[in-house]
N, C-alpha and C. Protein backbone atom coordinates (compact mmCIF):
# COMPACT_ATOMS: atom_id res chain seq x y z
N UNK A 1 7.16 11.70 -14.82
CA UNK A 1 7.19 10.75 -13.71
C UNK A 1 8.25 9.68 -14.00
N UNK A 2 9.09 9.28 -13.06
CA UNK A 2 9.95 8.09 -13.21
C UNK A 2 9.27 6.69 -12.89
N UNK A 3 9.95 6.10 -13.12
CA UNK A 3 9.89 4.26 -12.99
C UNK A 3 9.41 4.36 -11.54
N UNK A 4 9.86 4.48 -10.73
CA UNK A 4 9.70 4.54 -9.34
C UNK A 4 8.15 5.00 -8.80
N UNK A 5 7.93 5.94 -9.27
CA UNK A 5 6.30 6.58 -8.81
C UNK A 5 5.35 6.14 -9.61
N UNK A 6 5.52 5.62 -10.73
CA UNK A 6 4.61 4.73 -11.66
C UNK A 6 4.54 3.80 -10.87
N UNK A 7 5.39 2.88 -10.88
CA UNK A 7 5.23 1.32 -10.21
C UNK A 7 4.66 1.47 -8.40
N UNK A 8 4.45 3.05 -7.77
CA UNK A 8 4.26 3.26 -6.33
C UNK A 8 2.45 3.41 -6.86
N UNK A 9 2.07 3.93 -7.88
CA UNK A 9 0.61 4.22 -8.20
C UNK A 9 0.66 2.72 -8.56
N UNK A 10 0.61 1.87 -9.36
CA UNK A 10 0.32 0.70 -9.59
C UNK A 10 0.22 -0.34 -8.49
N UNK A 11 1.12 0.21 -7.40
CA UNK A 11 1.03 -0.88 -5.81
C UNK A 11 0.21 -0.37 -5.61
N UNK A 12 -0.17 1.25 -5.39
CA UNK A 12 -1.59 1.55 -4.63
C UNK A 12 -2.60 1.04 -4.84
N UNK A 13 -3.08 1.17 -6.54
CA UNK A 13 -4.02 0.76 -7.17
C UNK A 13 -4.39 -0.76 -6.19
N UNK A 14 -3.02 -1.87 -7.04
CA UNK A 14 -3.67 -3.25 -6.30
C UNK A 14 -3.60 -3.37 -5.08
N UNK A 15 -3.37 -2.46 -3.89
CA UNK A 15 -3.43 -2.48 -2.53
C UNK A 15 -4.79 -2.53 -2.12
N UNK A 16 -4.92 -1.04 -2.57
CA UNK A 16 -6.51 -0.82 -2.02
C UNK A 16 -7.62 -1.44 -2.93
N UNK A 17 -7.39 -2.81 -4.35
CA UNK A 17 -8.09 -3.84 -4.61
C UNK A 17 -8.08 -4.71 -3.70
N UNK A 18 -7.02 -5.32 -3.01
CA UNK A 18 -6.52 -6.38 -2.22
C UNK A 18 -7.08 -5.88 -0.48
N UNK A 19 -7.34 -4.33 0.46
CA UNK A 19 -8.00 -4.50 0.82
C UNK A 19 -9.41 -4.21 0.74
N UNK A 20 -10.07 -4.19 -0.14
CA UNK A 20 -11.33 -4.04 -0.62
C UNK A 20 -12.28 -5.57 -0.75
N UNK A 21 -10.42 -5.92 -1.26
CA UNK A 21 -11.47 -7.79 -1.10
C UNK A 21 -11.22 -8.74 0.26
N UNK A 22 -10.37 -8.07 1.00
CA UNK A 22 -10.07 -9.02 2.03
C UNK A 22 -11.06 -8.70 2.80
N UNK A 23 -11.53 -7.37 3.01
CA UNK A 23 -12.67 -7.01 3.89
C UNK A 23 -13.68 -8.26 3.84
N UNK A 24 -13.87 -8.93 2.62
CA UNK A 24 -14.91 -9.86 2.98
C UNK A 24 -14.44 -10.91 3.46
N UNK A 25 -13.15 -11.21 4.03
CA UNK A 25 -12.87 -12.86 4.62
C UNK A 25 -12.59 -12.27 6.71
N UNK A 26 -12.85 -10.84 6.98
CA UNK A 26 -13.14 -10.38 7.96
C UNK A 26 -13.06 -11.52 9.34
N UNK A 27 -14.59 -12.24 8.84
CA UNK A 27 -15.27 -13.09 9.75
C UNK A 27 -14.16 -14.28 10.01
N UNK A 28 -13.63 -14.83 9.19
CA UNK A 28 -12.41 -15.87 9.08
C UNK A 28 -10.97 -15.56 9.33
N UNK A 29 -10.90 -14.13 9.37
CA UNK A 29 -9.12 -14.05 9.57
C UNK A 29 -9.53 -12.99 10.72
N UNK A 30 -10.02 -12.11 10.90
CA UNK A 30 -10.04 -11.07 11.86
C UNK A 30 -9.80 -9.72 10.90
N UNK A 31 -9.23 -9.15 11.68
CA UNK A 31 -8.91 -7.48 11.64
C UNK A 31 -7.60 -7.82 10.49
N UNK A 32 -6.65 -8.79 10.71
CA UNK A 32 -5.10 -9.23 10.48
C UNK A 32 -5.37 -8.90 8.77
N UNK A 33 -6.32 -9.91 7.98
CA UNK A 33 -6.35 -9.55 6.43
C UNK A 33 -6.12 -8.37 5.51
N UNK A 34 -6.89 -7.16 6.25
CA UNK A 34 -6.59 -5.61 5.52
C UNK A 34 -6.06 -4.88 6.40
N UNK A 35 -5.28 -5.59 7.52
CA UNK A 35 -4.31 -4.60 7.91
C UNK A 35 -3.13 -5.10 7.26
N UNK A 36 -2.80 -6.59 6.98
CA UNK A 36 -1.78 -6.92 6.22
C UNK A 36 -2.29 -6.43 4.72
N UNK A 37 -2.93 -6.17 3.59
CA UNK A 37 -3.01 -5.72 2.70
C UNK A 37 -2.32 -4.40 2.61
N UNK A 38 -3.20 -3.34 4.18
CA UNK A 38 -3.04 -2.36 3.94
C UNK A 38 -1.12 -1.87 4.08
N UNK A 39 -0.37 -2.78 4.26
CA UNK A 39 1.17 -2.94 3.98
C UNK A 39 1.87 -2.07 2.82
N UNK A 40 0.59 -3.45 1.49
CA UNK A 40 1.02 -3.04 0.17
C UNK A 40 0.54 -1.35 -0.12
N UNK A 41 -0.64 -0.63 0.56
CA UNK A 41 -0.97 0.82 0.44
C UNK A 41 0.68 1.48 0.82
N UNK A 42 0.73 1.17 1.88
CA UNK A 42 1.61 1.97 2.48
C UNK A 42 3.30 1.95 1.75
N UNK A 43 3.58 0.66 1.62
CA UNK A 43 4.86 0.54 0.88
C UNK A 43 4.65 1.26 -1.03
N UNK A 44 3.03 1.34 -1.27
CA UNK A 44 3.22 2.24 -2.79
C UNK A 44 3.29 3.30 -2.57
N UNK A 45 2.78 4.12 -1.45
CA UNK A 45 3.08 5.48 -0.78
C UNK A 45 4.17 6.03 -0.77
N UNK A 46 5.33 5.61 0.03
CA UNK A 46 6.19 5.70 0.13
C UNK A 46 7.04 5.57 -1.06
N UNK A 47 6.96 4.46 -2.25
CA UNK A 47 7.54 4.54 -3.47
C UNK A 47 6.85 6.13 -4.37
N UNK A 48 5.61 6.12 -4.05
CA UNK A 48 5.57 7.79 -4.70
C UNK A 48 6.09 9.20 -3.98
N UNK A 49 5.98 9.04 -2.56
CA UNK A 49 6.33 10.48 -1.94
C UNK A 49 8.10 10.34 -1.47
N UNK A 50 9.18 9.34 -1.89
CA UNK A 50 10.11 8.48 -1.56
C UNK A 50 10.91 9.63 -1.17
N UNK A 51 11.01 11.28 -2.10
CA UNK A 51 11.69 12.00 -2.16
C UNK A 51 11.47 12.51 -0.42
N UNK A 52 9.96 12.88 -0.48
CA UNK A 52 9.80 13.76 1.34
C UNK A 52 10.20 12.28 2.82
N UNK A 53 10.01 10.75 1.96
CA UNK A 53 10.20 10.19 3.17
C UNK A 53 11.44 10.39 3.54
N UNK A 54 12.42 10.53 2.64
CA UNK A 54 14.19 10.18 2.56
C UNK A 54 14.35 11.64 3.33
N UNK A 55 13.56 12.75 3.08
CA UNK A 55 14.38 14.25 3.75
C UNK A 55 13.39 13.75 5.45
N UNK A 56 12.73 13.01 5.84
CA UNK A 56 12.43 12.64 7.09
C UNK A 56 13.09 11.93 7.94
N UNK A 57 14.07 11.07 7.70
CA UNK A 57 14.58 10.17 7.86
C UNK A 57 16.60 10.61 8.18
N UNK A 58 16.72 11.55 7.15
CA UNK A 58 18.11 12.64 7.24
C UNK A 58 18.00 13.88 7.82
């Protein structure tokens, strides 16, 4: 594994910590908290599968 897909598992990891805990401020921010968390899921995704996003995109 390279630098790149290590550090895309390590965003996942604290993504889906970050929305796991925002779920509880729900009542105070809305829906907005773990859909903005769920950002950081998506941007470590993309740092691990980077190779199939780049042949989607060309």
């Amino acid at each position: 594994m390279n630098k790149r897909k290590i550090w895309g598992v390590i965003l996942v990891i604290f993504g889906l910590i970050m929305v796991g805990g925002s779920m509880g401020s729900v009542e105070q921010y809305g829906i907005v908290a773990p859909i903005s968390m769920a950002l950081i899921v998506i941007a470590g995704l993309a740092m691990i599968f980077w190779d199939r996003v780049r042949m989607w995109f060309s």
